[in-house]
Each structure stands twice: as structure tokens, then as C-alpha cells.
ModelCIF file with pLDDT and N, C-alpha, C, O atoms, coordinates in Angstrom:
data_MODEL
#
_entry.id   MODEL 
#
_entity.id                         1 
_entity.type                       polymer 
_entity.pdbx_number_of_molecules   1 
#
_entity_poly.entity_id                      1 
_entity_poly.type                           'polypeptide(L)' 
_entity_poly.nstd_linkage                   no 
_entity_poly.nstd_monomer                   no 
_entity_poly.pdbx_seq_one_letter_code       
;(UNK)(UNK)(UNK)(UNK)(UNK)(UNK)(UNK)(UNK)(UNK)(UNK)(UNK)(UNK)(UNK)(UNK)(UNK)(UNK)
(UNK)(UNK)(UNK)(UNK)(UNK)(UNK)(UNK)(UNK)(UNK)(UNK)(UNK)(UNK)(UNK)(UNK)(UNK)(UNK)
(UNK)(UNK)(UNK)(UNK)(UNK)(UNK)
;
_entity_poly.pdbx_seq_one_letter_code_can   XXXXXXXXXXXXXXXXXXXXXXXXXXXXXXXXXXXXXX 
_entity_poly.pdbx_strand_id                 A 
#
loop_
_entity_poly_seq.entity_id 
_entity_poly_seq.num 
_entity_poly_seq.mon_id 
_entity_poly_seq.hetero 
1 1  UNK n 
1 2  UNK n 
1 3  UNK n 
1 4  UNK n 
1 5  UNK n 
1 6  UNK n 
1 7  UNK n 
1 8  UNK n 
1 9  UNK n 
1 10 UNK n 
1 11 UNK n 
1 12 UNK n 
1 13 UNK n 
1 14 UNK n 
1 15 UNK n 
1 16 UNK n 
1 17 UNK n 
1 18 UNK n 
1 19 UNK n 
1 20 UNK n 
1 21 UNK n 
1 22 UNK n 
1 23 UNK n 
1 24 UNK n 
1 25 UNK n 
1 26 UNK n 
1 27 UNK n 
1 28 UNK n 
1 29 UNK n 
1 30 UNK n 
1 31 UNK n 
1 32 UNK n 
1 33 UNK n 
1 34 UNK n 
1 35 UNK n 
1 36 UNK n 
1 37 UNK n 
1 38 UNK n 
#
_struct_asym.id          A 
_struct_asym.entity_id   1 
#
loop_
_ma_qa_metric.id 
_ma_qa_metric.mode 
_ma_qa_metric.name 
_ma_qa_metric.software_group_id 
_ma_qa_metric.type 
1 global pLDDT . pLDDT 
2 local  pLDDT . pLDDT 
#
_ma_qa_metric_global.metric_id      1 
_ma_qa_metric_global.metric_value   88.26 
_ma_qa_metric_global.model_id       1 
_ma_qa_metric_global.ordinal_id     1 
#
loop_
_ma_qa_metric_local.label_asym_id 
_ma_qa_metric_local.label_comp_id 
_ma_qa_metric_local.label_seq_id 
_ma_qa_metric_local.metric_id 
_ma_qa_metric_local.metric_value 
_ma_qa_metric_local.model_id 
_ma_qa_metric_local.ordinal_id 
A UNK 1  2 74.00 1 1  
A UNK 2  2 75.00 1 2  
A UNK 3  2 82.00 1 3  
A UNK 4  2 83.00 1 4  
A UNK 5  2 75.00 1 5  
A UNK 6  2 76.00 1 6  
A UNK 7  2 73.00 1 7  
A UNK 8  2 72.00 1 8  
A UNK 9  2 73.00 1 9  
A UNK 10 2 78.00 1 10 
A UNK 11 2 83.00 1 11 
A UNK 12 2 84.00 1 12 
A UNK 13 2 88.00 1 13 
A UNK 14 2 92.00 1 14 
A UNK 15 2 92.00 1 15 
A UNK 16 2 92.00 1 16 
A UNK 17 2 92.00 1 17 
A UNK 18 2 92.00 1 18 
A UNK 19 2 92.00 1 19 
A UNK 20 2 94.00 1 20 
A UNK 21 2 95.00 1 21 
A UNK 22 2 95.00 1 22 
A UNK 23 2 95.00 1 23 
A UNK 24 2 96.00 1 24 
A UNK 25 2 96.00 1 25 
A UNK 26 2 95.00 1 26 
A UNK 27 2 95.00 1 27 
A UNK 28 2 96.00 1 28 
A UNK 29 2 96.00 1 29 
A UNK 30 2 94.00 1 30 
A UNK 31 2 93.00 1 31 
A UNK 32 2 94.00 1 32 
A UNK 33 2 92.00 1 33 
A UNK 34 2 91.00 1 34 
A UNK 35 2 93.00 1 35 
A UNK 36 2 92.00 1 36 
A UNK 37 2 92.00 1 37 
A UNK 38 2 92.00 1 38 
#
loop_
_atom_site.group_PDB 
_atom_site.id 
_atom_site.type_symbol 
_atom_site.label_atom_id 
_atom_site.label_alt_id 
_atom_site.label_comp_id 
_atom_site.label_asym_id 
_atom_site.label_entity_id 
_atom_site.label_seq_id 
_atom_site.pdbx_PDB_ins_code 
_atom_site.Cartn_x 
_atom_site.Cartn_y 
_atom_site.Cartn_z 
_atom_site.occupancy 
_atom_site.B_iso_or_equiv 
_atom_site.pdbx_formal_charge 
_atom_site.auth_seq_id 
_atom_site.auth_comp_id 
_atom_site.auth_asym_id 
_atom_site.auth_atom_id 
_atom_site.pdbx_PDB_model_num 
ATOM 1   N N  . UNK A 1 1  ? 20.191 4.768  -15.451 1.00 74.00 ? 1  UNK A N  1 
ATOM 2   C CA . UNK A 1 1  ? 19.757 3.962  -16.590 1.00 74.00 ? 1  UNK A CA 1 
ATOM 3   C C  . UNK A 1 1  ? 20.100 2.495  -16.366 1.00 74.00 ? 1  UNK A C  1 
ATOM 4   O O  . UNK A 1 1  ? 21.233 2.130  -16.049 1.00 74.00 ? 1  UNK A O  1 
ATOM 5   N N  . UNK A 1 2  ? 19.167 1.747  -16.529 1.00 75.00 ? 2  UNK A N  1 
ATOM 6   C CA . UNK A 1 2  ? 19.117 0.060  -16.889 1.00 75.00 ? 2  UNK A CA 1 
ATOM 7   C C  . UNK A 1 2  ? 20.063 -0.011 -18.030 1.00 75.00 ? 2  UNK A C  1 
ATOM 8   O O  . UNK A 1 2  ? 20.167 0.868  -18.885 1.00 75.00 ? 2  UNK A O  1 
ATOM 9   N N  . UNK A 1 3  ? 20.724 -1.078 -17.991 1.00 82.00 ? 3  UNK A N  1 
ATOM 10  C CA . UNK A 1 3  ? 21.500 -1.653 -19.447 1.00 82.00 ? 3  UNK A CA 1 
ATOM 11  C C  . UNK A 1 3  ? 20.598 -1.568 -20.964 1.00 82.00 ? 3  UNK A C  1 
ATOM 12  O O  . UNK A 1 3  ? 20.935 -1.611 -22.147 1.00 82.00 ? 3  UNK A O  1 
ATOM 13  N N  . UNK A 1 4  ? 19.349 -1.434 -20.276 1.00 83.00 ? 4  UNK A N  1 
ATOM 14  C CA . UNK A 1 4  ? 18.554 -1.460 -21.706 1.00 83.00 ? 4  UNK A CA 1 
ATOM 15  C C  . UNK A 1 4  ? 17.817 -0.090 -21.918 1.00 83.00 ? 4  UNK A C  1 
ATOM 16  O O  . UNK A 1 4  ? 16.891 0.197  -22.678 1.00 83.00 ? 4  UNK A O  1 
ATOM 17  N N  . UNK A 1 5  ? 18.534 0.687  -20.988 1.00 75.00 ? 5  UNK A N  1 
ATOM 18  C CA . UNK A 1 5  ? 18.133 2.310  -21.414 1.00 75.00 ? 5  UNK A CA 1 
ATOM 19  C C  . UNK A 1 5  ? 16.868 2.629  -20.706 1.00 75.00 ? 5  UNK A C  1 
ATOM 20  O O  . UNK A 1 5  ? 16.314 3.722  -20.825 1.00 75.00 ? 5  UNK A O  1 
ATOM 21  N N  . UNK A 1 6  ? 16.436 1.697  -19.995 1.00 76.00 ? 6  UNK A N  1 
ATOM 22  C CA . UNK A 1 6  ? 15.212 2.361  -19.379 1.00 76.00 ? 6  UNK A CA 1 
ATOM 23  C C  . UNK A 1 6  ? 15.426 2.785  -17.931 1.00 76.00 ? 6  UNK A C  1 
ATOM 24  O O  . UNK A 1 6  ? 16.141 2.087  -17.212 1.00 76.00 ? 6  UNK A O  1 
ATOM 25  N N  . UNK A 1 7  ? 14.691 4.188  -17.335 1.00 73.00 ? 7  UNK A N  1 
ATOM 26  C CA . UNK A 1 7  ? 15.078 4.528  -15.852 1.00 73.00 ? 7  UNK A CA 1 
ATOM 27  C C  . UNK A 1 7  ? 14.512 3.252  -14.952 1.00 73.00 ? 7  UNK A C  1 
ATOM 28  O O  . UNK A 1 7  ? 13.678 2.435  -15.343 1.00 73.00 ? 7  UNK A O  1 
ATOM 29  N N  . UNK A 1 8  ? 15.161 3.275  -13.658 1.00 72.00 ? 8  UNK A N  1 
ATOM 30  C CA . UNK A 1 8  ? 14.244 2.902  -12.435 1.00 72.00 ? 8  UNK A CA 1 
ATOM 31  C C  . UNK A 1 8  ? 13.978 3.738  -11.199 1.00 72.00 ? 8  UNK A C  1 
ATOM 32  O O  . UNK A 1 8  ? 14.426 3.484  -10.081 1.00 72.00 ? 8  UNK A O  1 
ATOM 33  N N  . UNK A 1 9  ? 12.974 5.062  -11.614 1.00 73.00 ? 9  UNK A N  1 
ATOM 34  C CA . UNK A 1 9  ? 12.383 5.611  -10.776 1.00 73.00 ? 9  UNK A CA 1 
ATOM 35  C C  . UNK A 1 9  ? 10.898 4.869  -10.678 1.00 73.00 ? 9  UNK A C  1 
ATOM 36  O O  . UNK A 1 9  ? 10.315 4.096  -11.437 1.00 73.00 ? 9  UNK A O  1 
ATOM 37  N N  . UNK A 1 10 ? 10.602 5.375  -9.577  1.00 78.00 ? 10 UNK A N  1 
ATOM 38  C CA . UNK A 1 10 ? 9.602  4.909  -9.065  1.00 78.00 ? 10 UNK A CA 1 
ATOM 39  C C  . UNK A 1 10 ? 8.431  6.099  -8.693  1.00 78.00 ? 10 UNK A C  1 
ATOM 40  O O  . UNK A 1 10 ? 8.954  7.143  -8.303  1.00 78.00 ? 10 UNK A O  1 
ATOM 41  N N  . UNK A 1 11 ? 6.907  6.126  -8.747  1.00 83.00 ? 11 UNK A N  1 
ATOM 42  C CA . UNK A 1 11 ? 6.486  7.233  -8.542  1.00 83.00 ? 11 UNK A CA 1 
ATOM 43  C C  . UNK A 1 11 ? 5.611  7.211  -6.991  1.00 83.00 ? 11 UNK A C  1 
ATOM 44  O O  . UNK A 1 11 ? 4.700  6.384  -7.026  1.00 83.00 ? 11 UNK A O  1 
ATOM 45  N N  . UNK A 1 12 ? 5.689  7.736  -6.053  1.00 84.00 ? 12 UNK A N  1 
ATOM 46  C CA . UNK A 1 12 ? 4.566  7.940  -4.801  1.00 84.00 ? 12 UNK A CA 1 
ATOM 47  C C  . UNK A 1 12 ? 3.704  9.177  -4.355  1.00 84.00 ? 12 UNK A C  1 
ATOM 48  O O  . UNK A 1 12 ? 3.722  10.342 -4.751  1.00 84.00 ? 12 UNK A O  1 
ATOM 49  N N  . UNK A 1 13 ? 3.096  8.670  -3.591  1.00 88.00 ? 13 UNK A N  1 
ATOM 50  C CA . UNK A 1 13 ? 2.510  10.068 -3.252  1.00 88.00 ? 13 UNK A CA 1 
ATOM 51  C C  . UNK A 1 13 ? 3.219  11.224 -2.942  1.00 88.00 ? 13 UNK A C  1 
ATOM 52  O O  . UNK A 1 13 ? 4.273  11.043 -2.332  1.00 88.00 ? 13 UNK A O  1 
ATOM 53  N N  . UNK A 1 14 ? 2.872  12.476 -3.236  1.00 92.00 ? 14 UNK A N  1 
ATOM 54  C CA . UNK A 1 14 ? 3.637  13.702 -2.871  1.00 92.00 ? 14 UNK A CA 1 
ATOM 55  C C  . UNK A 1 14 ? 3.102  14.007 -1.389  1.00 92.00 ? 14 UNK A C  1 
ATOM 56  O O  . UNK A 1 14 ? 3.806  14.823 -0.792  1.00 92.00 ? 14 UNK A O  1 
ATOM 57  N N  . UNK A 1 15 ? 1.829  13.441 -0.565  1.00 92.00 ? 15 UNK A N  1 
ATOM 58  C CA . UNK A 1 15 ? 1.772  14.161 0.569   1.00 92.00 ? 15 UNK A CA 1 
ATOM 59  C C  . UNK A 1 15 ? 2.433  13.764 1.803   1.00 92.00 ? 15 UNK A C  1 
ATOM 60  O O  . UNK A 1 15 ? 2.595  14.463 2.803   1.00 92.00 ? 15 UNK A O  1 
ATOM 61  N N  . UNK A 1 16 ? 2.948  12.065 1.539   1.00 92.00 ? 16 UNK A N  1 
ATOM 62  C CA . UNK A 1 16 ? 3.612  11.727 2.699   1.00 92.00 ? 16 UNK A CA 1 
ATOM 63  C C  . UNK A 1 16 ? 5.342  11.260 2.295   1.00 92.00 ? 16 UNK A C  1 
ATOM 64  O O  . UNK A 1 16 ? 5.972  10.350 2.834   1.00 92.00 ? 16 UNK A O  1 
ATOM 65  N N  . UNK A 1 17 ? 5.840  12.197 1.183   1.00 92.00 ? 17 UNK A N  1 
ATOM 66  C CA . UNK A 1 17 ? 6.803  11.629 0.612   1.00 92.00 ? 17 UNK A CA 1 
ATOM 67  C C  . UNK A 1 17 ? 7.904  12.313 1.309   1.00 92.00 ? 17 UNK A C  1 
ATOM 68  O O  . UNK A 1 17 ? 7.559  13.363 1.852   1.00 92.00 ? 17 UNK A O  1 
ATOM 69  N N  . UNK A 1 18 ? 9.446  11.901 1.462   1.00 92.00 ? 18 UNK A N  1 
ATOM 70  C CA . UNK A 1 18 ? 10.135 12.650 2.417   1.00 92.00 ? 18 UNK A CA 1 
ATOM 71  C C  . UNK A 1 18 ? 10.542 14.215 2.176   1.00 92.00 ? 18 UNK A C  1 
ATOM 72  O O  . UNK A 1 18 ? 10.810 15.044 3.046   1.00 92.00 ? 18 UNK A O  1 
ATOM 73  N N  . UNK A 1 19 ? 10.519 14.376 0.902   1.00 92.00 ? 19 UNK A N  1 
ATOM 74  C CA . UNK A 1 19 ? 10.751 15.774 0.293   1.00 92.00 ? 19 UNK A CA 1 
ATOM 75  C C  . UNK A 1 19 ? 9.470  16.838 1.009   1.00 92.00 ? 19 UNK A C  1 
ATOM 76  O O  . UNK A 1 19 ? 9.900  17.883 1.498   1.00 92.00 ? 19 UNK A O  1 
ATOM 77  N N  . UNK A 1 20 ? 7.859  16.588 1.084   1.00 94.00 ? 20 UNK A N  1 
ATOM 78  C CA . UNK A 1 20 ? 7.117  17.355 1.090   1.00 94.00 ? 20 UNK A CA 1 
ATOM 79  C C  . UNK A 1 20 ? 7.186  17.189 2.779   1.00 94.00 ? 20 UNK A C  1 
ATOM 80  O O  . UNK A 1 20 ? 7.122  18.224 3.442   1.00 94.00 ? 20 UNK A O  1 
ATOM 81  N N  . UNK A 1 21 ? 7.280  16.241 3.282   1.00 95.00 ? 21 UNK A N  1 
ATOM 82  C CA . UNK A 1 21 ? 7.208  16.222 4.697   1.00 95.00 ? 21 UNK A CA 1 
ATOM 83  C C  . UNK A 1 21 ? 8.834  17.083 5.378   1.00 95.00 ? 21 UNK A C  1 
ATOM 84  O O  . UNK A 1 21 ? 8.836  17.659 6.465   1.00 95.00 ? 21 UNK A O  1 
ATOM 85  N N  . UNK A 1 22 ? 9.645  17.019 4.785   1.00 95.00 ? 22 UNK A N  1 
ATOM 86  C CA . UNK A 1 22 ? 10.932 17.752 5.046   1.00 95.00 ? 22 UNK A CA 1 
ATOM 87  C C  . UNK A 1 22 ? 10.602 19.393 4.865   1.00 95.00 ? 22 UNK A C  1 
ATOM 88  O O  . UNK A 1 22 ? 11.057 20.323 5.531   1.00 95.00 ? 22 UNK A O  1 
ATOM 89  N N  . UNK A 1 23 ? 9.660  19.433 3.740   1.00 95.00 ? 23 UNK A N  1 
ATOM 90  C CA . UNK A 1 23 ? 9.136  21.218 3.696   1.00 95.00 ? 23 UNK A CA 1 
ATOM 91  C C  . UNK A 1 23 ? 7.944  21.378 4.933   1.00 95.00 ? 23 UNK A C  1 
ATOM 92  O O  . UNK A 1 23 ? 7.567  22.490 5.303   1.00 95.00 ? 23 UNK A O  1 
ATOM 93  N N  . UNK A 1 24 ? 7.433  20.145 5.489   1.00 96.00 ? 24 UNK A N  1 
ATOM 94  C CA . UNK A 1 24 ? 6.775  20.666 6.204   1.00 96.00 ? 24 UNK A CA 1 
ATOM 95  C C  . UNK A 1 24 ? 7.099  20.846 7.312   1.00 96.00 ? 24 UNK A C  1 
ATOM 96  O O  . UNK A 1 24 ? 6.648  21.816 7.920   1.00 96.00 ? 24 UNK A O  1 
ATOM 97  N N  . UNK A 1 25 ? 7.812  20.131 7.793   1.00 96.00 ? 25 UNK A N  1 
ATOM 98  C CA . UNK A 1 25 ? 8.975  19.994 9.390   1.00 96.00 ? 25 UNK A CA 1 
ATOM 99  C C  . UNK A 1 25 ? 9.645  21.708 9.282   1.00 96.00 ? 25 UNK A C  1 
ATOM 100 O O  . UNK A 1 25 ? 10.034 22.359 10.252  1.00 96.00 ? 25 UNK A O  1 
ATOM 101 N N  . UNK A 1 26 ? 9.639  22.077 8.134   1.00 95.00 ? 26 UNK A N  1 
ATOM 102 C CA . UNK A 1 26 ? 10.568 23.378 8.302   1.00 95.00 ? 26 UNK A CA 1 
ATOM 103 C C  . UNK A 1 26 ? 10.153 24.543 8.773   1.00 95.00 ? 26 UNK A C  1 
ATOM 104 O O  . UNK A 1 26 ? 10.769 25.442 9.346   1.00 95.00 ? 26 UNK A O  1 
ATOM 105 N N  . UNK A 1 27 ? 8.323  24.355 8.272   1.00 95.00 ? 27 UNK A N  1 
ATOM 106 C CA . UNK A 1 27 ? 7.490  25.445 8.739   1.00 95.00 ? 27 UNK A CA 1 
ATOM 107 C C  . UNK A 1 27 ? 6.513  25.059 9.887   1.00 95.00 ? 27 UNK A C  1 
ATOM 108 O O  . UNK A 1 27 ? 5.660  25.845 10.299  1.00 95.00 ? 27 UNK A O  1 
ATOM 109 N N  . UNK A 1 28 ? 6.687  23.800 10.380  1.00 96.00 ? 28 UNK A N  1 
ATOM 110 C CA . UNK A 1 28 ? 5.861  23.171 11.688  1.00 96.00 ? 28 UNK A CA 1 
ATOM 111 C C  . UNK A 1 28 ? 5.932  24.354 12.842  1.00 96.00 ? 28 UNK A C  1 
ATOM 112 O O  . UNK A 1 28 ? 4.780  24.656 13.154  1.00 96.00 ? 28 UNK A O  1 
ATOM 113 N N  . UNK A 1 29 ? 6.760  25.001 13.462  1.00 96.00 ? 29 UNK A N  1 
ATOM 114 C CA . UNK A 1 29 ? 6.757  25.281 14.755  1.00 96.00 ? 29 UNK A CA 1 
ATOM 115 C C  . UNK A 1 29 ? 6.083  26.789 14.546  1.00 96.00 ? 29 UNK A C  1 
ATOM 116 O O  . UNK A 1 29 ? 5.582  27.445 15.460  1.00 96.00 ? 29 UNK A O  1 
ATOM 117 N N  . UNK A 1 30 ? 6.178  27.227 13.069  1.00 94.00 ? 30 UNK A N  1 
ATOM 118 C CA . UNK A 1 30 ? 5.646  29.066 13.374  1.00 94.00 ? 30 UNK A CA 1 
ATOM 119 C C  . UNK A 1 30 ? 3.861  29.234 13.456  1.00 94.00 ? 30 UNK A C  1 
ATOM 120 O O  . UNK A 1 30 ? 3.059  30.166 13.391  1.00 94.00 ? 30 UNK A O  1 
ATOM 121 N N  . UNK A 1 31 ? 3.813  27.909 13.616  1.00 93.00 ? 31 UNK A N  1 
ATOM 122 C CA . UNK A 1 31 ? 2.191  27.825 13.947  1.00 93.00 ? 31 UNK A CA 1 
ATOM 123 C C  . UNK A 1 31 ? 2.038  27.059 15.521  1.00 93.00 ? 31 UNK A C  1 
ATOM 124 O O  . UNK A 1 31 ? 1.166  26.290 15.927  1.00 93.00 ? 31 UNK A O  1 
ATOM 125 N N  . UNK A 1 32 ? 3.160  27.563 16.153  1.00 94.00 ? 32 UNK A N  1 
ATOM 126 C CA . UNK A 1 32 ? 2.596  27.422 17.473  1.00 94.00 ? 32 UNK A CA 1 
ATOM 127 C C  . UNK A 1 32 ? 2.114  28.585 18.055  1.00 94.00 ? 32 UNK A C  1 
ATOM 128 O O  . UNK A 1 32 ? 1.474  28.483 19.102  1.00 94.00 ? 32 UNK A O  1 
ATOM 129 N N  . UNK A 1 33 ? 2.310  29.674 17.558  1.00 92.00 ? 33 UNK A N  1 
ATOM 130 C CA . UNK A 1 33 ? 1.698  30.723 18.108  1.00 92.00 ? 33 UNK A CA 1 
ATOM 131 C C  . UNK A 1 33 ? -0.374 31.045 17.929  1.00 92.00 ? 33 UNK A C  1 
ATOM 132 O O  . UNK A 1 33 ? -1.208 31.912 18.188  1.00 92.00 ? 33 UNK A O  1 
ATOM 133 N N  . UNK A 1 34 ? -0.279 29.673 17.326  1.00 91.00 ? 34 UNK A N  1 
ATOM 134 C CA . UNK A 1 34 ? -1.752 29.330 17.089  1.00 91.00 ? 34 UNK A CA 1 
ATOM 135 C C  . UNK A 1 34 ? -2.598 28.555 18.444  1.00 91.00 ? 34 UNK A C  1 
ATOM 136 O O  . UNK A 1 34 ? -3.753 28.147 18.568  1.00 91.00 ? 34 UNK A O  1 
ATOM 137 N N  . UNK A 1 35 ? -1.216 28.588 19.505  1.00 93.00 ? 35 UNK A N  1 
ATOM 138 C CA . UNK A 1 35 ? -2.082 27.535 21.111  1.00 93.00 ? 35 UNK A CA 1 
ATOM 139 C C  . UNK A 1 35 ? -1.635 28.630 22.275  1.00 93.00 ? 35 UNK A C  1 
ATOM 140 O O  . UNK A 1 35 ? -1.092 29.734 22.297  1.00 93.00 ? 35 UNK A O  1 
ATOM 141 N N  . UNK A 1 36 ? -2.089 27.837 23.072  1.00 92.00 ? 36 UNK A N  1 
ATOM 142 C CA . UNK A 1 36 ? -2.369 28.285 24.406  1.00 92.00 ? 36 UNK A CA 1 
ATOM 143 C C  . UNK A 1 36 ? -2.499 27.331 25.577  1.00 92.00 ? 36 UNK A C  1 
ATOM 144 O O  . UNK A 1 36 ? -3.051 26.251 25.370  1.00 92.00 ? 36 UNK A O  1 
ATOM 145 N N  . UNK A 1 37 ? -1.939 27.691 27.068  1.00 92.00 ? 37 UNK A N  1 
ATOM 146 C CA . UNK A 1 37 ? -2.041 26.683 27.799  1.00 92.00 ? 37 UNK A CA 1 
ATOM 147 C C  . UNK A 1 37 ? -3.532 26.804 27.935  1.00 92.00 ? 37 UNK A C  1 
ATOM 148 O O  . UNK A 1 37 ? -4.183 27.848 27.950  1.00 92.00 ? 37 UNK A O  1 
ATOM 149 N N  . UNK A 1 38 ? -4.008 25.461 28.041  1.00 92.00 ? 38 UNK A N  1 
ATOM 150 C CA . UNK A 1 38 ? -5.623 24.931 28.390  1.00 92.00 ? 38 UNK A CA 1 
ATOM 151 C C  . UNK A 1 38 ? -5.609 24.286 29.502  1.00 92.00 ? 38 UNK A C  1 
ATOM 152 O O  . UNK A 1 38 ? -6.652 23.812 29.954  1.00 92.00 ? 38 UNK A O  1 
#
């Protein structure tokens, strides 16, 4: 809270924000079984 009671959050995108990109880093690698050497 500000002295005058108001928050300072801020709002951004959810697709490149560090929270959704941290869920995605977690499930990145179980889709390597989706390649192959070429």
C-alpha cells in the first residue's frame, strides 16, 4: 500500500510473464520425445 491506500501493482501479459514462462520451462523437455535425428 501507498501512504494514500492505493496498491502499486502493475498488470502484463500472462504469455510472456515470468510466472507462465517458469510453468513452461518445467514441462519444455517431455516434448522432446516429439524429434528425431534428421
Amino acid at each position: 500500500l501507498k501512504p494514500d491506500g492505493s496498491l502499486t501493482d502493475k498488470k502484463v501479459a500472462f504469455a510472456r510473464s515470468e510466472t507462465h514462462l517458469t510453468e513452461l520451462l518445467e514441462g519444455v523437455c517431455n516434448s522432446m520425445s516429439d524429434y528425431a535425428l534428421y
